[in-house]
PDB file of N, CA and C in Angstrom:
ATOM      1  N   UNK A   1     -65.344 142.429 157.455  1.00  0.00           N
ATOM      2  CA  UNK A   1     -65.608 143.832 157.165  1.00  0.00           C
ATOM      3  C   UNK A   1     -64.285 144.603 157.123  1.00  0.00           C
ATOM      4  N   UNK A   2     -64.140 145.178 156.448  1.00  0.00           N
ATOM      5  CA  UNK A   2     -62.915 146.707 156.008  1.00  0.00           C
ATOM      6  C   UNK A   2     -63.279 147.651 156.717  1.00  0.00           C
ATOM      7  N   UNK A   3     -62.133 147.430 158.088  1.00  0.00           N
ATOM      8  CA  UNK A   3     -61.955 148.537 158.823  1.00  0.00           C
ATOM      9  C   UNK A   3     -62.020 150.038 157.613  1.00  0.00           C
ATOM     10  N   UNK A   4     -61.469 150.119 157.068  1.00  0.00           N
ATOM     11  CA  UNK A   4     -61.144 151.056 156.084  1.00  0.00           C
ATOM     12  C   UNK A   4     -62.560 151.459 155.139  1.00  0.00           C
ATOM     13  N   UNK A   5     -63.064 151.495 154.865  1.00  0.00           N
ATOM     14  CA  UNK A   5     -64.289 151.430 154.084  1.00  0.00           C
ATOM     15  C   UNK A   5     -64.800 152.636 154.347  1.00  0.00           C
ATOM     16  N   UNK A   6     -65.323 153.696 153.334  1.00  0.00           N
ATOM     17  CA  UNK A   6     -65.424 154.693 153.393  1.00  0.00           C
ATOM     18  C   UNK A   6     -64.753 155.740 153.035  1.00  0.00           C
ATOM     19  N   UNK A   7     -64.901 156.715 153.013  1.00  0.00           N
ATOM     20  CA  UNK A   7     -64.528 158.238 152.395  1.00  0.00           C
ATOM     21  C   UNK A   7     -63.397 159.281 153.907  1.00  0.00           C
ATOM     22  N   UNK A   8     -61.960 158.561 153.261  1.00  0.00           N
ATOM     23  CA  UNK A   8     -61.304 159.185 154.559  1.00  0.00           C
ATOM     24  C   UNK A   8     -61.170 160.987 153.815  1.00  0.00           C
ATOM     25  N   UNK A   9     -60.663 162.111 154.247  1.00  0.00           N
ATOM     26  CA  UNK A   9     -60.198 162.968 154.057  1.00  0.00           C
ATOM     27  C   UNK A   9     -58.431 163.554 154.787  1.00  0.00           C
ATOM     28  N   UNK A  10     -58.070 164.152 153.575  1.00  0.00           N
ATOM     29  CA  UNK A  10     -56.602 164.311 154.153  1.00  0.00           C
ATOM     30  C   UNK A  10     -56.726 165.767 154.717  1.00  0.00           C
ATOM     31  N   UNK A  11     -55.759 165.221 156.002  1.00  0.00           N
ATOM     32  CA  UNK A  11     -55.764 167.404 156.773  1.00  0.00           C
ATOM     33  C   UNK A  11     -54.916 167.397 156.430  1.00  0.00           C
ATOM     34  N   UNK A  12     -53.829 166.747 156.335  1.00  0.00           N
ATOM     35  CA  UNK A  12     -52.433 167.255 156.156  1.00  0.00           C
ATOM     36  C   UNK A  12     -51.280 166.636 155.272  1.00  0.00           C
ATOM     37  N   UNK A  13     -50.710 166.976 154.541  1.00  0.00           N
ATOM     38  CA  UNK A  13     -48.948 166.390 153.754  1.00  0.00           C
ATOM     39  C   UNK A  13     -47.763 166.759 154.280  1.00  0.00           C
ATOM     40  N   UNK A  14     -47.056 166.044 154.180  1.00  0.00           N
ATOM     41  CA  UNK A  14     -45.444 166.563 154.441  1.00  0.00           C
ATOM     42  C   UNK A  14     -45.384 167.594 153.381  1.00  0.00           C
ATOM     43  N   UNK A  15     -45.655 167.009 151.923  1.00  0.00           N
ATOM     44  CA  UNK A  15     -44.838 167.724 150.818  1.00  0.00           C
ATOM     45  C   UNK A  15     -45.745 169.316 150.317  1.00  0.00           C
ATOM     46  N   UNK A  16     -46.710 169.328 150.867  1.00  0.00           N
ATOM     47  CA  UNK A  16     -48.016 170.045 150.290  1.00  0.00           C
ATOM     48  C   UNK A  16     -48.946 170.892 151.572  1.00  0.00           C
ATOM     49  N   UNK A  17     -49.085 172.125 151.175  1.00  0.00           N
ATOM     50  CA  UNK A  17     -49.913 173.097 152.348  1.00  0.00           C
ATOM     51  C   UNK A  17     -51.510 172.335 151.732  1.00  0.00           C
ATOM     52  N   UNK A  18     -52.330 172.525 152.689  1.00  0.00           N
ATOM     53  CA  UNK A  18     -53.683 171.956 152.887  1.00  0.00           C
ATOM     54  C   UNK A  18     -53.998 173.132 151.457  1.00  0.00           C
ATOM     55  N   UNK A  19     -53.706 174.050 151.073  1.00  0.00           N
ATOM     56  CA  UNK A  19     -54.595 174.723 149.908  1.00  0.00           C
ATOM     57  C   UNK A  19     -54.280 174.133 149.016  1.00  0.00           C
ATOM     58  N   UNK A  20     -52.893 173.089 149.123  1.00  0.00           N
ATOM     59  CA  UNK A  20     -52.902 172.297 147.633  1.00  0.00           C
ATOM     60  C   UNK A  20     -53.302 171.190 147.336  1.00  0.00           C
ATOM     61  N   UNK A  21     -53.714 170.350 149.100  1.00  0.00           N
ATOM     62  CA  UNK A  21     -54.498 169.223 148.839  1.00  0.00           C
ATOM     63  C   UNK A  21     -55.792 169.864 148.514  1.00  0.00           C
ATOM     64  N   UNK A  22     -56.458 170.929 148.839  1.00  0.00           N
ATOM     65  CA  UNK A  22     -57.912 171.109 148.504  1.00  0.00           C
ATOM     66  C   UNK A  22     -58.338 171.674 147.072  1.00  0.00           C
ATOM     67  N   UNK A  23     -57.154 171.761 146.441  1.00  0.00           N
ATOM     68  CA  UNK A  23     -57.467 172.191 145.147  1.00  0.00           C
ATOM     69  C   UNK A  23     -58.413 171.830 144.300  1.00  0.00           C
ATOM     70  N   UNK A  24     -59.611 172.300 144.081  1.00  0.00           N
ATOM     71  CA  UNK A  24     -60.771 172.147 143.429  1.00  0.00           C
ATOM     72  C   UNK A  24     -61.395 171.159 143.936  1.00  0.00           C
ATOM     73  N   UNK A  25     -61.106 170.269 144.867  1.00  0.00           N
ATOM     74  CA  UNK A  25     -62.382 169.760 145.443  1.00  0.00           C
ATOM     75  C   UNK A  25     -61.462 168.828 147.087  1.00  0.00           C
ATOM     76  N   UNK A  26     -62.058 169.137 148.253  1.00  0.00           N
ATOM     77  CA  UNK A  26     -61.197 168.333 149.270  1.00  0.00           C
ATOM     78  C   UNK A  26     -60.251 167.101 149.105  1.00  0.00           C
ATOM     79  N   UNK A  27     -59.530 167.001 149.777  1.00  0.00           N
ATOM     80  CA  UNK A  27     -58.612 165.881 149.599  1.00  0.00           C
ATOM     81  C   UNK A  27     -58.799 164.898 149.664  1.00  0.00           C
ATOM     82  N   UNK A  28     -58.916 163.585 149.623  1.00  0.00           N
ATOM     83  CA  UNK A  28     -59.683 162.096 149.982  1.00  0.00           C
ATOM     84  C   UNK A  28     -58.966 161.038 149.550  1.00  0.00           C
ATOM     85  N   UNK A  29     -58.985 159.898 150.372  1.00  0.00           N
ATOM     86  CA  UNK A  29     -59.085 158.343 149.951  1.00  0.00           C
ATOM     87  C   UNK A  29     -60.548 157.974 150.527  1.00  0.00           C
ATOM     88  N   UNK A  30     -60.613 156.816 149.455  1.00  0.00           N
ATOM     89  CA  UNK A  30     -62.012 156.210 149.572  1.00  0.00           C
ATOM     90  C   UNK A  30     -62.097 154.981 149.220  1.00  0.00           C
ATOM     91  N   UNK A  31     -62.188 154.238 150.304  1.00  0.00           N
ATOM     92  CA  UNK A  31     -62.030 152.565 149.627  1.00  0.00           C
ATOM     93  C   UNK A  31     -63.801 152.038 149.423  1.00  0.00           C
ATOM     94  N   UNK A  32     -64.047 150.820 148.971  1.00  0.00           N
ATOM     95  CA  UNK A  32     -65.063 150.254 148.856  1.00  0.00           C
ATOM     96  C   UNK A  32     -65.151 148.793 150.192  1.00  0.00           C
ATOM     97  N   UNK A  33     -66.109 148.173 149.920  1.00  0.00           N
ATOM     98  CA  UNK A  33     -65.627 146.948 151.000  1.00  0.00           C
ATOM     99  C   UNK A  33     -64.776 146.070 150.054  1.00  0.00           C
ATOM    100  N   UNK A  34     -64.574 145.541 148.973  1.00  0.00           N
ATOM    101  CA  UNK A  34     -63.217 145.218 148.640  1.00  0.00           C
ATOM    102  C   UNK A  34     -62.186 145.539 148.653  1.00  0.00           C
ATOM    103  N   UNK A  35     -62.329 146.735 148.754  1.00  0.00           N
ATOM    104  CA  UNK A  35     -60.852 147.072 149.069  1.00  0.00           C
ATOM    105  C   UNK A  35     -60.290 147.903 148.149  1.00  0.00           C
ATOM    106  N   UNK A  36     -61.053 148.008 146.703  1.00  0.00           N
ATOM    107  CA  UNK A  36     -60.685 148.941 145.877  1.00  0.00           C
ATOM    108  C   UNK A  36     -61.329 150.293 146.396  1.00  0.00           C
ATOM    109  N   UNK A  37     -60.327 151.568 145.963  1.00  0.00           N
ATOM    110  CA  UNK A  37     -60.431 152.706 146.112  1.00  0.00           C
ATOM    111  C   UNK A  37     -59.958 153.781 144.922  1.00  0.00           C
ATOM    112  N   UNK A  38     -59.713 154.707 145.006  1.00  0.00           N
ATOM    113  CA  UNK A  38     -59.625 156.049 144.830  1.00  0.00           C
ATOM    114  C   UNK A  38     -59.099 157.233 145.635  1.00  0.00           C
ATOM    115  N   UNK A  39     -58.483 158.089 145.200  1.00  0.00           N
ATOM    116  CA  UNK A  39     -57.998 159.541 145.663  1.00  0.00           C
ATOM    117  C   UNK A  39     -57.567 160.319 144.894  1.00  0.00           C
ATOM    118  N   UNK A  40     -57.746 162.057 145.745  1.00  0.00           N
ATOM    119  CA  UNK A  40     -57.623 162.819 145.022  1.00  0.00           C
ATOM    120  C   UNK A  40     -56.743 163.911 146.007  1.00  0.00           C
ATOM    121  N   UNK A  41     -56.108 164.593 145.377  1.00  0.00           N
ATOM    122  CA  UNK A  41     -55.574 165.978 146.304  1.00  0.00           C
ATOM    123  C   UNK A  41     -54.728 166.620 145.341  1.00  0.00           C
ATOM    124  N   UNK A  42     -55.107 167.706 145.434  1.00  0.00           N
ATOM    125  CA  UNK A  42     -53.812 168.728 144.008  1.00  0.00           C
ATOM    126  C   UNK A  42     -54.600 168.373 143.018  1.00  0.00           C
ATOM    127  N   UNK A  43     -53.800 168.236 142.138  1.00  0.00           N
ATOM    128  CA  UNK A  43     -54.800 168.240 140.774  1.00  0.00           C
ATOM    129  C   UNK A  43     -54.045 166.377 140.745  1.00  0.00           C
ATOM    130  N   UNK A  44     -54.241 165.794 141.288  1.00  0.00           N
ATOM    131  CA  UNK A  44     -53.519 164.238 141.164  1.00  0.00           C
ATOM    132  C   UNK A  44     -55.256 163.670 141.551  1.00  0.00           C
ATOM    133  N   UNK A  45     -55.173 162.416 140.656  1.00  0.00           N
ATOM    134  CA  UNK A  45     -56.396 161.511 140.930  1.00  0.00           C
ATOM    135  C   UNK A  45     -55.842 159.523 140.447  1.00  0.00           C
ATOM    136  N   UNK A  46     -56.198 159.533 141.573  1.00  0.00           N
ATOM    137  CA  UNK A  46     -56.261 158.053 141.036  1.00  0.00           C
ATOM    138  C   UNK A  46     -56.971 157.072 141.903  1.00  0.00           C
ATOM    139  N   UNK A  47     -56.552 155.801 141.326  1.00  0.00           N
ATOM    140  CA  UNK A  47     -57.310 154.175 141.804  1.00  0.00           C
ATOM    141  C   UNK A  47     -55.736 153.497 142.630  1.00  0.00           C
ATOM    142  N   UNK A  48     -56.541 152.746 143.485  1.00  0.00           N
ATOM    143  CA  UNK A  48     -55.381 152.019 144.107  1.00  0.00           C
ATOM    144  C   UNK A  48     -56.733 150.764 144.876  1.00  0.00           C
ATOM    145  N   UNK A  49     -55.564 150.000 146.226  1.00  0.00           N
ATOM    146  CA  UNK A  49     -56.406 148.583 145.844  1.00  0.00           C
ATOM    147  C   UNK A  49     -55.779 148.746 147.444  1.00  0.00           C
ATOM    148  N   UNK A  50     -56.635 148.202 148.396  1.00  0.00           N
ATOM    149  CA  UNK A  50     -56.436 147.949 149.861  1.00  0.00           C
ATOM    150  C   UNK A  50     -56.543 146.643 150.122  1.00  0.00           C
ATOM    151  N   UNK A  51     -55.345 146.226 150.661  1.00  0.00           N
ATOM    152  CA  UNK A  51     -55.783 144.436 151.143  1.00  0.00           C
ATOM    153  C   UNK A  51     -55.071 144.571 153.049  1.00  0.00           C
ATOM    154  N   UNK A  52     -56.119 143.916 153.815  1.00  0.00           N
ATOM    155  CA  UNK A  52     -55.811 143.891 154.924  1.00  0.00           C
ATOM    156  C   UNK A  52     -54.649 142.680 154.914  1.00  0.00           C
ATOM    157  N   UNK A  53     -53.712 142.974 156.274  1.00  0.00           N
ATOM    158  CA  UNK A  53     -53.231 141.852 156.003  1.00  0.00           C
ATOM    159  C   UNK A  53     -52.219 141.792 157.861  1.00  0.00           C
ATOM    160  N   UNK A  54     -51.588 141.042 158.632  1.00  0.00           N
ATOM    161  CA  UNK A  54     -51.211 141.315 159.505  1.00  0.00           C
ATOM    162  C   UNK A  54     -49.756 141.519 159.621  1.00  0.00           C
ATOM    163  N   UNK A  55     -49.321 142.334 160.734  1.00  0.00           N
ATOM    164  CA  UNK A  55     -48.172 142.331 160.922  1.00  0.00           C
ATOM    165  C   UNK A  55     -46.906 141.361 160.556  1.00  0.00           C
ATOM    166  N   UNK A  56     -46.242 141.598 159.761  1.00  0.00           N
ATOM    167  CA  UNK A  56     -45.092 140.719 159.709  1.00  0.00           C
ATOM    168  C   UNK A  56     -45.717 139.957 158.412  1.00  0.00           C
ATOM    169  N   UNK A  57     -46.458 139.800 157.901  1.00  0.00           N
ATOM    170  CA  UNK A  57     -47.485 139.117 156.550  1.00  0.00           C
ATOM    171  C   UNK A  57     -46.704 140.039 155.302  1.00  0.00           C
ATOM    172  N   UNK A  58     -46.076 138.646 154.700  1.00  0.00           N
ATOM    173  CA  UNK A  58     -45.435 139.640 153.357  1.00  0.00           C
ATOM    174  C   UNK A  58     -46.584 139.573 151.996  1.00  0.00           C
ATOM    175  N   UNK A  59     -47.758 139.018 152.275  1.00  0.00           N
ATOM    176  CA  UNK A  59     -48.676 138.946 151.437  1.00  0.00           C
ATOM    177  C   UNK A  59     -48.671 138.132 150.057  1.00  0.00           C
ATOM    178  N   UNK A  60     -47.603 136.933 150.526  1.00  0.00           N
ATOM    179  CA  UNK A  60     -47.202 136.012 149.309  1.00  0.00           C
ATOM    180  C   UNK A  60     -48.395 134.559 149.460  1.00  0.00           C
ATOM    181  N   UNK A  61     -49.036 134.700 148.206  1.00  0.00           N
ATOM    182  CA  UNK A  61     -49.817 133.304 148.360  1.00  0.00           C
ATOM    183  C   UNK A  61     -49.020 132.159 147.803  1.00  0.00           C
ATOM    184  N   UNK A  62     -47.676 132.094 147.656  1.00  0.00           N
ATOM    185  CA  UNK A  62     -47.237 130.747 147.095  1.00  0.00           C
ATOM    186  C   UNK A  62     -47.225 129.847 147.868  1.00  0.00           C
ATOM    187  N   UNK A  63     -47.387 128.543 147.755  1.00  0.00           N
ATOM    188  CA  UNK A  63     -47.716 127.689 148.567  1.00  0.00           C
ATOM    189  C   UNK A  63     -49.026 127.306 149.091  1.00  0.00           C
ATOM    190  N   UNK A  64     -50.213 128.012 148.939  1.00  0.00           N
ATOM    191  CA  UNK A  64     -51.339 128.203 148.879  1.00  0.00           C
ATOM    192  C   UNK A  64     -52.292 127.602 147.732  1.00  0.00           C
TER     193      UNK A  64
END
């Protein structure tokens, strides 16, 4: 199971006051249980891809 899974919301940015993440609709990441997701904040939207993986794991399958 994906710790992550679900509809996070952003309170806060370094680069950005909360009225510009909420611009026309709250701020969010949202993964699926694969791991694919989505977000939005400002007028920015996109897809991105979550893979669990552990500490020190450079996420190379060669050799595999």
């Amino acid at each position: 199971m994906n710790p992550f899974t679900g509809r996070w919301r952003i309170v806060s940015m370094s680069n950005w006051d909360v009225a510009y993440i909420n611009e026309g609709e709250e701020g969010y990441f949202e993964f699926d249980e694969k791991g694919n997701g989505r977000f939005h904040f400002g007028y920015v939207h996109g897809q991105t891809e979550c893979r669990l993986t552990t500490r020190g794991d450079t996420g190379s399958r060669a050799g595999r």
